[in-house]
C-alpha atoms as a PDB file:
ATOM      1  CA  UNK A   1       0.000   0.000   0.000  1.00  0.00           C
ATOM      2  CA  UNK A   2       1.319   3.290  -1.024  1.00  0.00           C
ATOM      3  CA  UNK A   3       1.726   6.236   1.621  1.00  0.00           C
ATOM      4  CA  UNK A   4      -1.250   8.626   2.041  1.00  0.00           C
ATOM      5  CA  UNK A   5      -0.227  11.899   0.351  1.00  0.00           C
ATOM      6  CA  UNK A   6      -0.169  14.742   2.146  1.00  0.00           C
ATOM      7  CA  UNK A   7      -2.134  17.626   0.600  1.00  0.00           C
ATOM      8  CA  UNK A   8       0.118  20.519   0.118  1.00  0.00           C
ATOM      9  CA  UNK A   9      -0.538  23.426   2.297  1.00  0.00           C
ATOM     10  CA  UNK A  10      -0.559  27.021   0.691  1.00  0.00           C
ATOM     11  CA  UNK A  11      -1.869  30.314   1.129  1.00  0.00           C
ATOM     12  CA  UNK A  12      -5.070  29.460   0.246  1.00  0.00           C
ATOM     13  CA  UNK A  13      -5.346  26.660   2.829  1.00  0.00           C
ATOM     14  CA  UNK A  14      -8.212  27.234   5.742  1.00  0.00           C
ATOM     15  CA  UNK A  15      -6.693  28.753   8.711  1.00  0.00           C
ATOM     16  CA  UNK A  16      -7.135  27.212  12.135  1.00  0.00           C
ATOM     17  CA  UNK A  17      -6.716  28.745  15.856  1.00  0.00           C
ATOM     18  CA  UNK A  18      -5.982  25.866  18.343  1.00  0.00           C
ATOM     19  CA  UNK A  19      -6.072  27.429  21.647  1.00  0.00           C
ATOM     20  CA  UNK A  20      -5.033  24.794  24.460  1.00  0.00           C
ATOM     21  CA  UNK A  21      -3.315  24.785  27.619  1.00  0.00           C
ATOM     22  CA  UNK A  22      -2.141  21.537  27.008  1.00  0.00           C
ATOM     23  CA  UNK A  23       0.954  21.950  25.483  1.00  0.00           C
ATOM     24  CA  UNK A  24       0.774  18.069  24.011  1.00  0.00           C
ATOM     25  CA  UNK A  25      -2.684  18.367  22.868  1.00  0.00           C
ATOM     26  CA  UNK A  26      -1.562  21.685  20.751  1.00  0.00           C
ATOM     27  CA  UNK A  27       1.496  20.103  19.284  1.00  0.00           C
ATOM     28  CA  UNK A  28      -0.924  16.868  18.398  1.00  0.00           C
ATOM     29  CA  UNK A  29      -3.638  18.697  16.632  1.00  0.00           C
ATOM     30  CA  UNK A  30      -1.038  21.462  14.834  1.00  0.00           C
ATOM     31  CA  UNK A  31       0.655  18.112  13.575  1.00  0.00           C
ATOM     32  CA  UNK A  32      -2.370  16.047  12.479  1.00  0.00           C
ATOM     33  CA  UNK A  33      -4.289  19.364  11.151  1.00  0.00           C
ATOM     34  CA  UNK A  34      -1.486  20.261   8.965  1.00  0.00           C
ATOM     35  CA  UNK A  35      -0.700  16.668   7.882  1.00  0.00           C
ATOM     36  CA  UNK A  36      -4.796  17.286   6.515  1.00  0.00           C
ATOM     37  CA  UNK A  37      -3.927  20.425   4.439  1.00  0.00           C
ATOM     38  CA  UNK A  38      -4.671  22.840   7.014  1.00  0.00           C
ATOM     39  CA  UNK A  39      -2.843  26.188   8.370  1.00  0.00           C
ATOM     40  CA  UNK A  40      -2.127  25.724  12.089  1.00  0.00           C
ATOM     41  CA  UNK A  41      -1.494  28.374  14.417  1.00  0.00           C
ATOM     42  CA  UNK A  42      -1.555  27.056  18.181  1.00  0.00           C
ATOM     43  CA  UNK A  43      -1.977  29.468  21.371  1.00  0.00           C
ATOM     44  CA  UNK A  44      -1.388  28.306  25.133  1.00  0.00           C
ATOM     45  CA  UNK A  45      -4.359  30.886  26.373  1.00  0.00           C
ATOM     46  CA  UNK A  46      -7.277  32.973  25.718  1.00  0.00           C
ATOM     47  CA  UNK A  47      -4.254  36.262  25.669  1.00  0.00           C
ATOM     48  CA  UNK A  48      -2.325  34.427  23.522  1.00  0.00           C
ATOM     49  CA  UNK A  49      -4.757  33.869  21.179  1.00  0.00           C
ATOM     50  CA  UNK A  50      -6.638  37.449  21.160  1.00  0.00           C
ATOM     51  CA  UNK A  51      -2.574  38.690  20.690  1.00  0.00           C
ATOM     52  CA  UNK A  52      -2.600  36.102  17.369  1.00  0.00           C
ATOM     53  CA  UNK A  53      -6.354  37.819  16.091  1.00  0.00           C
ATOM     54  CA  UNK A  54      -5.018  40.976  16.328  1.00  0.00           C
ATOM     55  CA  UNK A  55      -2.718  40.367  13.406  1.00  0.00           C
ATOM     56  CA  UNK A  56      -3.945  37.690  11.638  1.00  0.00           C
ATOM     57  CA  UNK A  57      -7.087  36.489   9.967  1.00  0.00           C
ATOM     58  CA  UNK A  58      -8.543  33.103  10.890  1.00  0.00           C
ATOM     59  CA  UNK A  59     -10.904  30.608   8.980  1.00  0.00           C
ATOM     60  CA  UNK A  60     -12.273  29.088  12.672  1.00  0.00           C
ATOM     61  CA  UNK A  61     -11.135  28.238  15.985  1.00  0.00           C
ATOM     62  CA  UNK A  62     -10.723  25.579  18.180  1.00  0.00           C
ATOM     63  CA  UNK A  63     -10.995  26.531  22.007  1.00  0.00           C
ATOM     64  CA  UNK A  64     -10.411  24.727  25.291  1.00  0.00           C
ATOM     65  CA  UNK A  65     -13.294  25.778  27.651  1.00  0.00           C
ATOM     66  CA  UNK A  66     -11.285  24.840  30.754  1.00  0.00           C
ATOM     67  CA  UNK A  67      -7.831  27.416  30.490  1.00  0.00           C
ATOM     68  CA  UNK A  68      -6.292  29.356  33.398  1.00  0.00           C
ATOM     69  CA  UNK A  69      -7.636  32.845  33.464  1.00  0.00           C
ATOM     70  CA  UNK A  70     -10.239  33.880  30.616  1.00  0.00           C
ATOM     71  CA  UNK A  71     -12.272  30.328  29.767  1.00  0.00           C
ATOM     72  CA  UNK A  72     -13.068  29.391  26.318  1.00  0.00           C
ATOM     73  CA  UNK A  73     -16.572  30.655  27.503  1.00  0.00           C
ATOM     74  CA  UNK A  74     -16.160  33.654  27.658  1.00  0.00           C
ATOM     75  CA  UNK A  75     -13.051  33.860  24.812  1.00  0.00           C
ATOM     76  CA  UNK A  76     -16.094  32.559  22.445  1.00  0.00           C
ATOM     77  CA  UNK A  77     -18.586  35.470  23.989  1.00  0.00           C
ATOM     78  CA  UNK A  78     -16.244  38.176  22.891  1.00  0.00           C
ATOM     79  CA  UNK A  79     -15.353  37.009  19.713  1.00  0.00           C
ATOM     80  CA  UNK A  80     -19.468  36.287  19.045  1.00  0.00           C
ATOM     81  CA  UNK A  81     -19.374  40.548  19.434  1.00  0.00           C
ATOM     82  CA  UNK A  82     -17.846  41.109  16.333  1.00  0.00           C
ATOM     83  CA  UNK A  83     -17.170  38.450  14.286  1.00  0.00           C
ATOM     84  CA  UNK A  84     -18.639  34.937  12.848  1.00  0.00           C
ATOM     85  CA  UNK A  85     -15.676  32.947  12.522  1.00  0.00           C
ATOM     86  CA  UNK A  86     -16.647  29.139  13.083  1.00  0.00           C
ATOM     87  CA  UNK A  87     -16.102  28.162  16.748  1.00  0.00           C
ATOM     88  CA  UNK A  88     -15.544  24.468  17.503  1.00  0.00           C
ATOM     89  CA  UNK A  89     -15.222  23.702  21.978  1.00  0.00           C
ATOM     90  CA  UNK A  90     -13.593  21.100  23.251  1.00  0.00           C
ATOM     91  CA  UNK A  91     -13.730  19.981  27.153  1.00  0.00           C
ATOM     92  CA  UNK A  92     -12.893  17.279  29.216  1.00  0.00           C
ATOM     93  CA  UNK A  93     -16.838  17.914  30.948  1.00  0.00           C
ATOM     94  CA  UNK A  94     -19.425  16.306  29.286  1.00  0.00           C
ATOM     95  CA  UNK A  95     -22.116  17.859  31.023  1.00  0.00           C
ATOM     96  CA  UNK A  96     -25.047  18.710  28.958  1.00  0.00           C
ATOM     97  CA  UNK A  97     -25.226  22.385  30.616  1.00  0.00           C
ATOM     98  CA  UNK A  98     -21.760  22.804  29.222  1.00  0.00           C
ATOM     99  CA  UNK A  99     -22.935  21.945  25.629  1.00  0.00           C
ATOM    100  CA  UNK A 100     -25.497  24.174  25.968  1.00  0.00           C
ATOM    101  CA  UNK A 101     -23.758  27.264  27.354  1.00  0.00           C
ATOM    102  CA  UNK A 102     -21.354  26.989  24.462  1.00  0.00           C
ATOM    103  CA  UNK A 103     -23.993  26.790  21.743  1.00  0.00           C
ATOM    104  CA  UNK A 104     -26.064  29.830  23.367  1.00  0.00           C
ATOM    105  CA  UNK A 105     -22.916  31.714  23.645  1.00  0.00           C
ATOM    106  CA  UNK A 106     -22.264  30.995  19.691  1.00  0.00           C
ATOM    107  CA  UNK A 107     -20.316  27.980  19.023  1.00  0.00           C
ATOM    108  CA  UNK A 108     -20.895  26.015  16.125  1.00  0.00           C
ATOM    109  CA  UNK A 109     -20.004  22.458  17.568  1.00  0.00           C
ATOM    110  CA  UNK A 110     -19.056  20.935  20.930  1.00  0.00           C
ATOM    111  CA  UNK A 111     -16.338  17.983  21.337  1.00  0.00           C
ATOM    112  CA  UNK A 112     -15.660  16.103  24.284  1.00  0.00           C
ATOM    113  CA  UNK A 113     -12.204  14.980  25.322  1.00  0.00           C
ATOM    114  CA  UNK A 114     -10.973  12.482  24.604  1.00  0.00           C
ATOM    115  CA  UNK A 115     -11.630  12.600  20.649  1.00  0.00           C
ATOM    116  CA  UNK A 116     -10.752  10.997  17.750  1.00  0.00           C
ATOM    117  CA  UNK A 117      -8.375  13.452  15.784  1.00  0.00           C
ATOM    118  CA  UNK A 118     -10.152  11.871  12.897  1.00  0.00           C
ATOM    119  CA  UNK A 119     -13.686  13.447  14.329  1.00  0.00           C
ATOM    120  CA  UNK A 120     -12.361  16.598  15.033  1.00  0.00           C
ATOM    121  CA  UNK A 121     -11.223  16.661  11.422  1.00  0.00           C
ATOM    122  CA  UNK A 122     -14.807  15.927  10.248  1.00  0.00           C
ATOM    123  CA  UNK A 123     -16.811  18.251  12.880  1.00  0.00           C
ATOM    124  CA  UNK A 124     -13.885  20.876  11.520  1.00  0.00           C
ATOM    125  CA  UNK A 125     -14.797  20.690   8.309  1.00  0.00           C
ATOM    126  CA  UNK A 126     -18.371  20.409   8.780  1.00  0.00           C
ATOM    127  CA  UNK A 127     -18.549  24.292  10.561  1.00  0.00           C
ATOM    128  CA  UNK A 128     -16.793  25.358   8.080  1.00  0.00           C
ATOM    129  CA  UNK A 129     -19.511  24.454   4.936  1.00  0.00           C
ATOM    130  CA  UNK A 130     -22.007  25.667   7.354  1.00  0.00           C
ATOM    131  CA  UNK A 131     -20.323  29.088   7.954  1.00  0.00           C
ATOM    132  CA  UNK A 132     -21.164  31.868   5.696  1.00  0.00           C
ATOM    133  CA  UNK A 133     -19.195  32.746   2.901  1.00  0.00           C
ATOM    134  CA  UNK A 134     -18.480  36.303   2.178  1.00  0.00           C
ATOM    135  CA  UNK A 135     -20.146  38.020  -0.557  1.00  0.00           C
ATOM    136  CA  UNK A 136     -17.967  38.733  -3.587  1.00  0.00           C
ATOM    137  CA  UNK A 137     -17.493  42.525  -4.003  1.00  0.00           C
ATOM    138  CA  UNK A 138     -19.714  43.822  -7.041  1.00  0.00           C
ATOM    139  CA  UNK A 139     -17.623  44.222  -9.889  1.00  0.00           C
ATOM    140  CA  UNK A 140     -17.780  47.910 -11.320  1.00  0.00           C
ATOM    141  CA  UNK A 141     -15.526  47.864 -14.449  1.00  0.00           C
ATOM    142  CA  UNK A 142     -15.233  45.310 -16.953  1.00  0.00           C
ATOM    143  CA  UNK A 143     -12.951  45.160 -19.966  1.00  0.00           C
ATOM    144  CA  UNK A 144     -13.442  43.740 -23.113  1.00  0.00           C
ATOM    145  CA  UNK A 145     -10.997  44.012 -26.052  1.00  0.00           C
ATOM    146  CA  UNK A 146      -9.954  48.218 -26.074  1.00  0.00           C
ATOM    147  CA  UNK A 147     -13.448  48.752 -24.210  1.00  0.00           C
ATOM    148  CA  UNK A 148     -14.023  49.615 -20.302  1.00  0.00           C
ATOM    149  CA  UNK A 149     -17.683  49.212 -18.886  1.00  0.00           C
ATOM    150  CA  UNK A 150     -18.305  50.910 -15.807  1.00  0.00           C
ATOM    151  CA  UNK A 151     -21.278  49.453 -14.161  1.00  0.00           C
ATOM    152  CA  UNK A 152     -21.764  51.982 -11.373  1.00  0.00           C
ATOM    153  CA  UNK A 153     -22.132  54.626 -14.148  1.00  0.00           C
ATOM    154  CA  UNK A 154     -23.504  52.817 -17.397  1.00  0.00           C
ATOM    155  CA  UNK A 155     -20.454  54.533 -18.859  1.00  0.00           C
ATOM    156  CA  UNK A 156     -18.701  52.889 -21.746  1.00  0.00           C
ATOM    157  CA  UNK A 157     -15.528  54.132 -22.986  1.00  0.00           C
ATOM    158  CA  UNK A 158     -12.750  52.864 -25.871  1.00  0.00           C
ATOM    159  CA  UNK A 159      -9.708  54.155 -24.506  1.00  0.00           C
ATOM    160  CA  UNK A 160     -10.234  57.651 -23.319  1.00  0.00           C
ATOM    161  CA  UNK A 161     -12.935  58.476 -26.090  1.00  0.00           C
ATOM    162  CA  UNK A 162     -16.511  57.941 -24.966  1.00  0.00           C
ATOM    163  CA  UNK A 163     -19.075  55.113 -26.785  1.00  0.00           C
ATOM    164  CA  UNK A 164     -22.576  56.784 -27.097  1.00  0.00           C
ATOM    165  CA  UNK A 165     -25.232  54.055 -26.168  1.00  0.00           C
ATOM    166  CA  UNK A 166     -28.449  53.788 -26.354  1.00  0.00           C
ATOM    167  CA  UNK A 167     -30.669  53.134 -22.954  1.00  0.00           C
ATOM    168  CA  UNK A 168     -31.091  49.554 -24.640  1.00  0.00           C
ATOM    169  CA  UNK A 169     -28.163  49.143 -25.198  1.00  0.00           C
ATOM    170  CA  UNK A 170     -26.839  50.560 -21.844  1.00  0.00           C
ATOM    171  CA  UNK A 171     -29.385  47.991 -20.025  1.00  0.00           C
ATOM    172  CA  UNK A 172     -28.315  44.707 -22.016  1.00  0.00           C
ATOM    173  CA  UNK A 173     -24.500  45.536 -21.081  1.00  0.00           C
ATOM    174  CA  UNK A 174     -25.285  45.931 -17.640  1.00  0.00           C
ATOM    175  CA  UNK A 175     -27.524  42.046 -17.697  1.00  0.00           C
ATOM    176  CA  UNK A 176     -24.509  40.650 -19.646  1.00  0.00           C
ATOM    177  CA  UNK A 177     -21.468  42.013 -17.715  1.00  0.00           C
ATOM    178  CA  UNK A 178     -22.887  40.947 -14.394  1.00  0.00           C
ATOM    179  CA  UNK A 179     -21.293  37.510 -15.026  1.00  0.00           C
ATOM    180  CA  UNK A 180     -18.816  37.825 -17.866  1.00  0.00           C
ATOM    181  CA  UNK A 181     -18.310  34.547 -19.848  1.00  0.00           C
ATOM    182  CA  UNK A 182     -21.832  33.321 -18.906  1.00  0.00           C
ATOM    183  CA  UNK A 183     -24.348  32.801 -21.062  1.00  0.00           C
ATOM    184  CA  UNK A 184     -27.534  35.083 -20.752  1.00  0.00           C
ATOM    185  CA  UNK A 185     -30.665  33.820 -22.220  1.00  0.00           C
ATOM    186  CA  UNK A 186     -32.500  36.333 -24.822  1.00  0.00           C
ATOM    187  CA  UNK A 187     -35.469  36.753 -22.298  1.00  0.00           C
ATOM    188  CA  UNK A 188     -33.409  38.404 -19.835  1.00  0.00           C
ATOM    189  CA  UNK A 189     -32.285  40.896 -22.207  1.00  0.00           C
ATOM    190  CA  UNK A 190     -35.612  41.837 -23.615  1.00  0.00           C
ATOM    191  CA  UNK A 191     -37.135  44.696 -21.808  1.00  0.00           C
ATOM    192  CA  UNK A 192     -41.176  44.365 -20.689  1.00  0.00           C
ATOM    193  CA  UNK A 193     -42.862  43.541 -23.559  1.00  0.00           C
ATOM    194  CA  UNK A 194     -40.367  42.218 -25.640  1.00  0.00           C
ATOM    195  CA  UNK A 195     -40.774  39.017 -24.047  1.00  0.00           C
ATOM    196  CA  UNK A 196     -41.493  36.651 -27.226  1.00  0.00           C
ATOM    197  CA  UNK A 197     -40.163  38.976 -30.040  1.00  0.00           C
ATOM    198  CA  UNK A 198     -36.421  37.193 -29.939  1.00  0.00           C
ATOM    199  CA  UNK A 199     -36.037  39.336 -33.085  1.00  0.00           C
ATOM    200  CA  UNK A 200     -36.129  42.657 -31.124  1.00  0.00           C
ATOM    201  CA  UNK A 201     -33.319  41.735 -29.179  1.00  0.00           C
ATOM    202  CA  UNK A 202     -31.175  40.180 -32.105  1.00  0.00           C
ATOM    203  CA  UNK A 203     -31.789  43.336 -33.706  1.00  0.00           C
ATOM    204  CA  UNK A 204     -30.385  45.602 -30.650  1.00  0.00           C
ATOM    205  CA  UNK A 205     -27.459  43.131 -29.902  1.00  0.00           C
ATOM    206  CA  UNK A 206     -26.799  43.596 -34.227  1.00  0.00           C
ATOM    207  CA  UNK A 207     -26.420  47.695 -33.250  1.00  0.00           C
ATOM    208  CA  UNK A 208     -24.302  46.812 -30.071  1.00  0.00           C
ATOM    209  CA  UNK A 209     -22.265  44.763 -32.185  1.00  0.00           C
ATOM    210  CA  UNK A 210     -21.693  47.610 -34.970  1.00  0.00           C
ATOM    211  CA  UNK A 211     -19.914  49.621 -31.397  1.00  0.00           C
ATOM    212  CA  UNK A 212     -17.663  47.401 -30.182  1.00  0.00           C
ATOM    213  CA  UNK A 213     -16.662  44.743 -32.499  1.00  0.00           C
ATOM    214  CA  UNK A 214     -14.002  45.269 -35.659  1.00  0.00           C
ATOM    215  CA  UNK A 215     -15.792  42.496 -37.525  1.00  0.00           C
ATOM    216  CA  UNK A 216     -19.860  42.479 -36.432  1.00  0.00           C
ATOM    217  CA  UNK A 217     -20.472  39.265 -38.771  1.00  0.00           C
ATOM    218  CA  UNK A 218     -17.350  37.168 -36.640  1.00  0.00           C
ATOM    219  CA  UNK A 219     -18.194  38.957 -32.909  1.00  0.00           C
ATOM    220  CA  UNK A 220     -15.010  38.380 -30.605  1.00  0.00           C
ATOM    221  CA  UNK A 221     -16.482  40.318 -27.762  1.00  0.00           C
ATOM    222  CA  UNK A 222     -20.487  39.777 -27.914  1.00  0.00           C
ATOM    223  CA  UNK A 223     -20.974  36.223 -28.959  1.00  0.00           C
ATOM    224  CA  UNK A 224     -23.713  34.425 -29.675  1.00  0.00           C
ATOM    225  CA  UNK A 225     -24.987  31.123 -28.579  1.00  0.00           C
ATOM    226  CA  UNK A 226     -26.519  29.317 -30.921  1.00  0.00           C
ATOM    227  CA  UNK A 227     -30.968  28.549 -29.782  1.00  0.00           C
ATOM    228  CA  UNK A 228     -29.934  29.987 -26.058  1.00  0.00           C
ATOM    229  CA  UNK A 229     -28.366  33.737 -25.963  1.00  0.00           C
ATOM    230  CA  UNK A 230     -25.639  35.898 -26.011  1.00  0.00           C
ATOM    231  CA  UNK A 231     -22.538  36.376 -23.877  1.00  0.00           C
ATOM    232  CA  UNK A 232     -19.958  38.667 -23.483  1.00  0.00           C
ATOM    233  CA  UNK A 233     -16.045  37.956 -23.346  1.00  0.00           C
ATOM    234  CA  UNK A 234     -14.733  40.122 -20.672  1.00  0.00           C
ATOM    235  CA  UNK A 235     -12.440  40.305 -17.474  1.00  0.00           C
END
């Protein structure tokens, strides 16, 4: 049996806070984590750790309840102020008052000690599909061959010199830049009423064309897919 590769671990790679007073338990789970693709940063105490989230940016966190000084309690209350970064507790108690407090104060999950490492792993990753994702920014320029599209003002411009558009033609650039490379049926570029006259729109894409391509008859730019819609090639 070949060796299980290890996944490589890059920038990209989720982020973990282990934050444990036992000094073996952090050196296990930073080992095993990272063996699993993750980024491991370990902290002995809730200090250490709000120290480590001043200056850097963490996918989740793992907390001890039981620490000396500032409990993983009330480390998880403070963070639940401001941010939603996936919590996962661990504990040595297994009362049920202690899973409770810890999902009323925010956390996602609750493991008891002893665990699995393999459990952790899966309860890890779990929190993490559930947590939100952040919105992608709204894009408000998009270029396409010598053109720029602002979104935010409907302006389009080839190079410094301004392309006149139509309100039609302004309103089926802003529907097809939204998702460059995608294809956008003909019914979402027809405005009320044009609904089942797929001609109207051909037509208006045809005048769009005449603006922005060298060649309207072989479109680089505004293409056409054949029986579905148009897109437009843009980054």
């Amino acid at each position: 049996m070949s060796p299980r590769q290890i996944p490589a671990i890059t920038d990209d790679s989720p982020h973990v806070l282990v934050v444990d007073d036992d000094r073996r338990l952090r050196e296990l789970l930073t080992r095993f984590l990272a063996e699993n693709g993750w980024r491991v940063t370990a902290a002995k105490d809730a200090k250490d750790a709000r120290s480590l989230m001043a200056v850097l940016r963490f996918d989740c966190l793992i907390l001890d309840v039981m620490m000396p000084g500032e409990t993983g309690f009330e480390l998880a209350r403070s963070i639940r102020g401001g941010s939603d970064v996936p919590i996962l507790m661990l504990t040595a108690r297994t009362e049920t008052t202690d899973r409770i407090t810890g999902l009323e104060i925010g956390a996602d999950d609750y493991l008891a000690k002893p665990f699995e490492p393999r459990e952790l792993l899966l309860r890890l990753q779990n929190v993490m599909r559930r947590a939100p994702q952040p919105a992608e920014p709204e894009r408000t320029e998009i270029v396409f061959g010598p053109f720029v599209f602002r979104r935010d003002r409907g302006d389009l411009r080839c190079g410094e010199d301004p392309v006149r558009l139509t309100d039609r033609e302004r309103d089926m650039l802003m529907v097809l830049s939204e998702k460059p490379g995608e294809t956008v049926p003909r019914e979402a570029l027809a405005a009320k009423g044009e609904a089942s006259n797929e001609r109207t729109v051909d037509v208006q894409i045809n005048r769009l064309r005449r603006k922005i391509e060298d060649d309207p008859a072989n479109p680089l730019h505004l293409q056409t897919v054949r029986g579905v819609g148009y897109r437009l090639i843009g980054s």
